[in-house]
PDB file of N, CA and C in Angstrom:
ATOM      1  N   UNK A   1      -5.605   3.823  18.001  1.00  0.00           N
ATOM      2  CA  UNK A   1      -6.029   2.913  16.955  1.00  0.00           C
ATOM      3  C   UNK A   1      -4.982   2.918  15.839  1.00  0.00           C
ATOM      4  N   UNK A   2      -4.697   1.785  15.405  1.00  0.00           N
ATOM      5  CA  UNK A   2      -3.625   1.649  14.339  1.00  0.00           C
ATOM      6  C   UNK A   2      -4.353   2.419  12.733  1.00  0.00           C
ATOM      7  N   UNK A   3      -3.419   3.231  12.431  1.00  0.00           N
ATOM      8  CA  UNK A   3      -3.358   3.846  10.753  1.00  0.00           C
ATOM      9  C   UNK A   3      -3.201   2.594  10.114  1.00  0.00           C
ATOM     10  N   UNK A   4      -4.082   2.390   9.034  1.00  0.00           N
ATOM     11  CA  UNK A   4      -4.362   1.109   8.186  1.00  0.00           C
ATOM     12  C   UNK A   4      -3.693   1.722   6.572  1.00  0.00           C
ATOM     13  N   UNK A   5      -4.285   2.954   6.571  1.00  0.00           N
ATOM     14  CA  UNK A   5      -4.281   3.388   5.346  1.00  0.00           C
ATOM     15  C   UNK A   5      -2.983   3.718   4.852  1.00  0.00           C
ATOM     16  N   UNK A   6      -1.754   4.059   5.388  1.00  0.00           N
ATOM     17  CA  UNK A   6      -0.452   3.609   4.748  1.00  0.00           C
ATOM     18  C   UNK A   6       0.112   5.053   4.662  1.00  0.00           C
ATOM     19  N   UNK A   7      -0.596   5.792   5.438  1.00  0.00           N
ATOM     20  CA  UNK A   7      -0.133   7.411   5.863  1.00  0.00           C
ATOM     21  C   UNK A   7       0.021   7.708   7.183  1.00  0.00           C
ATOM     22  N   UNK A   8       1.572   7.805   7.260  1.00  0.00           N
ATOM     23  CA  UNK A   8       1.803   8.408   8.918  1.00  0.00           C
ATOM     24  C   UNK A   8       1.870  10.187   9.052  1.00  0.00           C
ATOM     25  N   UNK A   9       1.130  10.607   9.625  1.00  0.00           N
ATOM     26  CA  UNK A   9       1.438  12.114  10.027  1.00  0.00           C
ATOM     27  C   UNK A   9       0.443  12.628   8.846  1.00  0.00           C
ATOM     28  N   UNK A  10      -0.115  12.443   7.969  1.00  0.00           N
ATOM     29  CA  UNK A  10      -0.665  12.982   6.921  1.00  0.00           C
ATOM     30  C   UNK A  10       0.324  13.075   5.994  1.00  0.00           C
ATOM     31  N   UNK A  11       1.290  12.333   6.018  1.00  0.00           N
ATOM     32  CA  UNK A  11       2.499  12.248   4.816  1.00  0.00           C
ATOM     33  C   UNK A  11       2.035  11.377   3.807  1.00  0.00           C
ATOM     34  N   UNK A  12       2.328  11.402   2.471  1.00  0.00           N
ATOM     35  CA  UNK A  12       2.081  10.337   1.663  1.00  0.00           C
ATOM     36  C   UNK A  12       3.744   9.601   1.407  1.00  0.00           C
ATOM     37  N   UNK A  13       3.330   8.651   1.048  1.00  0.00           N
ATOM     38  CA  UNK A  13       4.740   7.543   0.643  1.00  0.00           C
ATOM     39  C   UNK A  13       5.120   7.695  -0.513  1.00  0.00           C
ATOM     40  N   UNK A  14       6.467   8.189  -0.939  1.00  0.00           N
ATOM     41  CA  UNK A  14       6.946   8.545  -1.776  1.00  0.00           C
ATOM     42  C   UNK A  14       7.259   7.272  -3.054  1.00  0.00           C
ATOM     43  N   UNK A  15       7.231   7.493  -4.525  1.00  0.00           N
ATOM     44  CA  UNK A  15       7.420   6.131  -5.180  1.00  0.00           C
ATOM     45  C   UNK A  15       8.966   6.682  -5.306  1.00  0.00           C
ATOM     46  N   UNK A  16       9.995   7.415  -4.922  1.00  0.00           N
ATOM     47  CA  UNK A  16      11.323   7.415  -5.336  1.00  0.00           C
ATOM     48  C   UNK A  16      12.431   6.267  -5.406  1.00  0.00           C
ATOM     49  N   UNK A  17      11.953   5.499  -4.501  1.00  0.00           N
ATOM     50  CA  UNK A  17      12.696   4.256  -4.291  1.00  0.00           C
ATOM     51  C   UNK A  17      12.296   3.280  -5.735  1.00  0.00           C
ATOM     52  N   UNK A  18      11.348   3.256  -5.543  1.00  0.00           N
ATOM     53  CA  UNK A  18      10.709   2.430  -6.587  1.00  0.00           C
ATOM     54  C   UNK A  18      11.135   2.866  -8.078  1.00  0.00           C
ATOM     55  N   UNK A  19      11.242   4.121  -8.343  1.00  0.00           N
ATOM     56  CA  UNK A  19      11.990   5.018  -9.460  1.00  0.00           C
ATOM     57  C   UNK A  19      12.952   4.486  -9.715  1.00  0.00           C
ATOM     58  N   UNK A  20      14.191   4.473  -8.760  1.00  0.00           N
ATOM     59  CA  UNK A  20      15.257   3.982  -9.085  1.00  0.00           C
ATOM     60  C   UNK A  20      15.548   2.925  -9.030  1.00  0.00           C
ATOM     61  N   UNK A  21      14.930   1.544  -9.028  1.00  0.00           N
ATOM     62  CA  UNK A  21      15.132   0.179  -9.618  1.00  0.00           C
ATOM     63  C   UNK A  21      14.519   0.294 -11.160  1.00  0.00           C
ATOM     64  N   UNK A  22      14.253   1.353 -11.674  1.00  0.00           N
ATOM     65  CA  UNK A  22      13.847   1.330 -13.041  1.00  0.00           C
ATOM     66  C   UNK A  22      14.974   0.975 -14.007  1.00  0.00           C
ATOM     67  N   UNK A  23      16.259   0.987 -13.972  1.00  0.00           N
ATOM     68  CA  UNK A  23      17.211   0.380 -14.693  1.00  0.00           C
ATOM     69  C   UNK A  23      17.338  -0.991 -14.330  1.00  0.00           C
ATOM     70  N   UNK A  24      17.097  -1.390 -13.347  1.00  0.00           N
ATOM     71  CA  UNK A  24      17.346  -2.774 -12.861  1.00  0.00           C
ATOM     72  C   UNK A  24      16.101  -3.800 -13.885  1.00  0.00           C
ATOM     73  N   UNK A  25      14.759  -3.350 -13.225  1.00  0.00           N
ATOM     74  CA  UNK A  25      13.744  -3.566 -13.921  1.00  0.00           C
ATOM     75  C   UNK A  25      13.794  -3.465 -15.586  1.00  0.00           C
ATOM     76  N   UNK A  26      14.235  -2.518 -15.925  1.00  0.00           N
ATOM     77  CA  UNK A  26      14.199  -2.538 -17.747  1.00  0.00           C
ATOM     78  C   UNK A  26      15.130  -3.641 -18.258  1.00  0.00           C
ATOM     79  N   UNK A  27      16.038  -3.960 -17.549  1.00  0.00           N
ATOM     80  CA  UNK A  27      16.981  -4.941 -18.158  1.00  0.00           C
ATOM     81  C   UNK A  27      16.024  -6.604 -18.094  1.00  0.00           C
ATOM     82  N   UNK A  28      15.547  -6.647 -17.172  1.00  0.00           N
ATOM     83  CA  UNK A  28      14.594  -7.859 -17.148  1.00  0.00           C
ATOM     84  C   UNK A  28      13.593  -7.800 -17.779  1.00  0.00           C
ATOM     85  N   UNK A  29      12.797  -6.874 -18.668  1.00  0.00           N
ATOM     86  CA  UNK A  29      11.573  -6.243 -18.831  1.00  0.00           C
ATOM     87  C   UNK A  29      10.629  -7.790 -19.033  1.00  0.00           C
ATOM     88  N   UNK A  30      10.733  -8.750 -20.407  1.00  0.00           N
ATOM     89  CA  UNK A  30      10.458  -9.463 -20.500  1.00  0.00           C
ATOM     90  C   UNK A  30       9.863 -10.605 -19.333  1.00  0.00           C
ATOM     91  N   UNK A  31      11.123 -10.660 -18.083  1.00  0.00           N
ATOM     92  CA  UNK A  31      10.489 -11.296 -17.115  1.00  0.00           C
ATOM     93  C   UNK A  31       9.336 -10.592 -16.105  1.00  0.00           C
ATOM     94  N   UNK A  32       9.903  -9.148 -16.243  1.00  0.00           N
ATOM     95  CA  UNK A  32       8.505  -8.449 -15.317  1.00  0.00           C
ATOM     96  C   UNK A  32       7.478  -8.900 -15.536  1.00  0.00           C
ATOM     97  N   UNK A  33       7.386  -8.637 -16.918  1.00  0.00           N
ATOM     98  CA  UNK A  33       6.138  -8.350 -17.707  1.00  0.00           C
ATOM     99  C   UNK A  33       4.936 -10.333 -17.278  1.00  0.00           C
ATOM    100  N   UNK A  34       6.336 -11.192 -17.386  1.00  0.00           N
ATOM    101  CA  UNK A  34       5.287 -12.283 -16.982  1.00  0.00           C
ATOM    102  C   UNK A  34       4.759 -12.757 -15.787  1.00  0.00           C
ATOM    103  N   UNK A  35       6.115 -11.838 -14.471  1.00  0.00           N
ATOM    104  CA  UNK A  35       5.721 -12.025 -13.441  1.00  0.00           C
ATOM    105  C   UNK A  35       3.940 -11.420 -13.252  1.00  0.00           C
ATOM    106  N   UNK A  36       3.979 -10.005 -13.777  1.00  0.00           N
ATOM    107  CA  UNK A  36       2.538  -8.991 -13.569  1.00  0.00           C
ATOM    108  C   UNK A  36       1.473 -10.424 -13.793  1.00  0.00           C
ATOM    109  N   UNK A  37       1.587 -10.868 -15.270  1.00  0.00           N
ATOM    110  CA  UNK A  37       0.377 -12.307 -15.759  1.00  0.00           C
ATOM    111  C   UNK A  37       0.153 -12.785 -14.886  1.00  0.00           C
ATOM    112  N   UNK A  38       1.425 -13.347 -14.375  1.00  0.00           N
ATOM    113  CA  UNK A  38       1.302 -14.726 -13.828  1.00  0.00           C
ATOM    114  C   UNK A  38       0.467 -13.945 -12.021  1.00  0.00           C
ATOM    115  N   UNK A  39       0.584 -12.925 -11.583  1.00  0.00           N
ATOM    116  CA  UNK A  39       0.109 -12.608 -10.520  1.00  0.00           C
ATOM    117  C   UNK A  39      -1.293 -12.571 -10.860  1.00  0.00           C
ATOM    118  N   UNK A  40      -1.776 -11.757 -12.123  1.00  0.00           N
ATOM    119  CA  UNK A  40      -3.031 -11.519 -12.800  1.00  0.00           C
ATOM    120  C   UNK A  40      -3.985 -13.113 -12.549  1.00  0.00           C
ATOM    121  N   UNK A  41      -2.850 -13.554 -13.195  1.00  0.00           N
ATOM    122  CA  UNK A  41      -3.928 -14.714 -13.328  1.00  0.00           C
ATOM    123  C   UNK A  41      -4.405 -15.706 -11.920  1.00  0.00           C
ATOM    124  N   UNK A  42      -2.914 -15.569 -10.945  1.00  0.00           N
ATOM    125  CA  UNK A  42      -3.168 -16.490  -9.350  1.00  0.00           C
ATOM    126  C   UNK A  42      -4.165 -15.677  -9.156  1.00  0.00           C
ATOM    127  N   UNK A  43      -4.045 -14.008  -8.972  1.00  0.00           N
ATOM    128  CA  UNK A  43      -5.580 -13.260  -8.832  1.00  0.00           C
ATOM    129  C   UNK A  43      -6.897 -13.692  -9.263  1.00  0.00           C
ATOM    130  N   UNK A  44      -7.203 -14.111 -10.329  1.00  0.00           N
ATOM    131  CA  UNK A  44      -8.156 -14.522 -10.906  1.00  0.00           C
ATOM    132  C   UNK A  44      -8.417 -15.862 -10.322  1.00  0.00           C
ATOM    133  N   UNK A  45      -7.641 -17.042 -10.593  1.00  0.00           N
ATOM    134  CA  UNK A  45      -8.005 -17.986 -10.150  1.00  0.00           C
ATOM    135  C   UNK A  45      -8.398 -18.062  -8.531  1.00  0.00           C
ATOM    136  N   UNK A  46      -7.678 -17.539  -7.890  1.00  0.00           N
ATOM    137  CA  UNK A  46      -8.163 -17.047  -6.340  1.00  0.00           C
ATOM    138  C   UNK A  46      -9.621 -16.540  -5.993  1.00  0.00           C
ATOM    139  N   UNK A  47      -9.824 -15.980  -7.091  1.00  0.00           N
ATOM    140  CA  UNK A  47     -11.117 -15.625  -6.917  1.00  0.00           C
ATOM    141  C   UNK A  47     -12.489 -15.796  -7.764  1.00  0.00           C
ATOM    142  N   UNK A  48     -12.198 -16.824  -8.948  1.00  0.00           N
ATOM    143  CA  UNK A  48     -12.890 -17.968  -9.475  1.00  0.00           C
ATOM    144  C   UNK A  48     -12.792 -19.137  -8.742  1.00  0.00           C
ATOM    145  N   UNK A  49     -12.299 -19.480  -7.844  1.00  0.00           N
ATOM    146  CA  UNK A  49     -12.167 -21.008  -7.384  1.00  0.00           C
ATOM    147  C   UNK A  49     -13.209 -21.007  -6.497  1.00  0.00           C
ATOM    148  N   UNK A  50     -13.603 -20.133  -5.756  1.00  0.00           N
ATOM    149  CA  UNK A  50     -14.732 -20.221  -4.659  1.00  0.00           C
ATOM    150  C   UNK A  50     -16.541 -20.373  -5.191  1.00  0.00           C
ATOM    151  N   UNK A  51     -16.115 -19.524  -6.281  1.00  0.00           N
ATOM    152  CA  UNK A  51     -17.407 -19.840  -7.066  1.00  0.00           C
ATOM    153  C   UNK A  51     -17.652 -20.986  -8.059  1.00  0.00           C
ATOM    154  N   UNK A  52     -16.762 -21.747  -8.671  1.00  0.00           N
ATOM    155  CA  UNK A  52     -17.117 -22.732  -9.322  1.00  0.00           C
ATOM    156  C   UNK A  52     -17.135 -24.250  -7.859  1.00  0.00           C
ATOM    157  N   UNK A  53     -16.549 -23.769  -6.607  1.00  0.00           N
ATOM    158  CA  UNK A  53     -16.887 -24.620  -5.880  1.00  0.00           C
ATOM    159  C   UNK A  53     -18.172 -24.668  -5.445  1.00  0.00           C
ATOM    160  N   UNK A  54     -18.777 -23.350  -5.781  1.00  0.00           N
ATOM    161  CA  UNK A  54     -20.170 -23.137  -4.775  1.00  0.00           C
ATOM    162  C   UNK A  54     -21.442 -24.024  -5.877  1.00  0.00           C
ATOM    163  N   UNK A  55     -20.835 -23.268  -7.338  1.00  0.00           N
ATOM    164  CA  UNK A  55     -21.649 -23.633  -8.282  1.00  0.00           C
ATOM    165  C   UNK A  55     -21.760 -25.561  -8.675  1.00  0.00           C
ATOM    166  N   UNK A  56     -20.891 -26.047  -8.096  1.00  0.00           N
ATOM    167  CA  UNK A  56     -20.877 -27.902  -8.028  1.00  0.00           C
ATOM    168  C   UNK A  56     -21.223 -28.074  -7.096  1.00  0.00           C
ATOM    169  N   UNK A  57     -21.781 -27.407  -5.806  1.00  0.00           N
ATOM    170  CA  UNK A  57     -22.154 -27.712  -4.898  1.00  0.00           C
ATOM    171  C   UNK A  57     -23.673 -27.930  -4.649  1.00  0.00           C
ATOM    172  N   UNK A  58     -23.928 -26.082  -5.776  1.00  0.00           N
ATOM    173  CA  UNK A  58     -25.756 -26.413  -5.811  1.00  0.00           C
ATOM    174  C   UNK A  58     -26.351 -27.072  -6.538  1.00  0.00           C
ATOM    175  N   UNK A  59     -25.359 -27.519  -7.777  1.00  0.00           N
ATOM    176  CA  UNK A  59     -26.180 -27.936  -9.049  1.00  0.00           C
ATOM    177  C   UNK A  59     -25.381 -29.695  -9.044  1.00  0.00           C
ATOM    178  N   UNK A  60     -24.666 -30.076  -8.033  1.00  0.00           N
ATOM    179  CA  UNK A  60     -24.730 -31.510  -7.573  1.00  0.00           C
ATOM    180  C   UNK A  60     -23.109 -31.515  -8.504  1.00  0.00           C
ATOM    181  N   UNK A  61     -22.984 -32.851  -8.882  1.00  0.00           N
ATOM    182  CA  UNK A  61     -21.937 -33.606  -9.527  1.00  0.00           C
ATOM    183  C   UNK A  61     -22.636 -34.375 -10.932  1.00  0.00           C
ATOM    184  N   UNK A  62     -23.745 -34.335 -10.926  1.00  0.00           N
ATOM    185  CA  UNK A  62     -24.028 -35.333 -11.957  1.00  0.00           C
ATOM    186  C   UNK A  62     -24.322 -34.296 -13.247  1.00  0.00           C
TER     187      UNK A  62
END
């Protein structure tokens, strides 16, 4: 059966890689920072859109 959970051998995944784009990243900081929003918010809307469809659905159009 396939490991889902993102651990092979009982190893955990190290963030070191991720560490060292931290100079890369600080020089952009400003754009990070709007990429995170702008994901925040497709998140949100992704998962408000199903319910304001459901909610025009029961309570009609008029």
């Amino acid at each position: 059966m396939a490991n889902i959970s993102g651990e092979e051998d009982g190893r955990r995944r190290s963030l070191g890689p991720l560490r060292r784009l931290y100079p890369y990243i600080f020089r952009y900081r400003k754009m990070v920072i709007g990429a995170i929003i702008s994901l925040v918010v497709a998140a949100a809307t992704t998962l408000a859109l199903p319910m304001a469809v459901r909610r025009m659905i029961d309570h009609g159009f008029s």
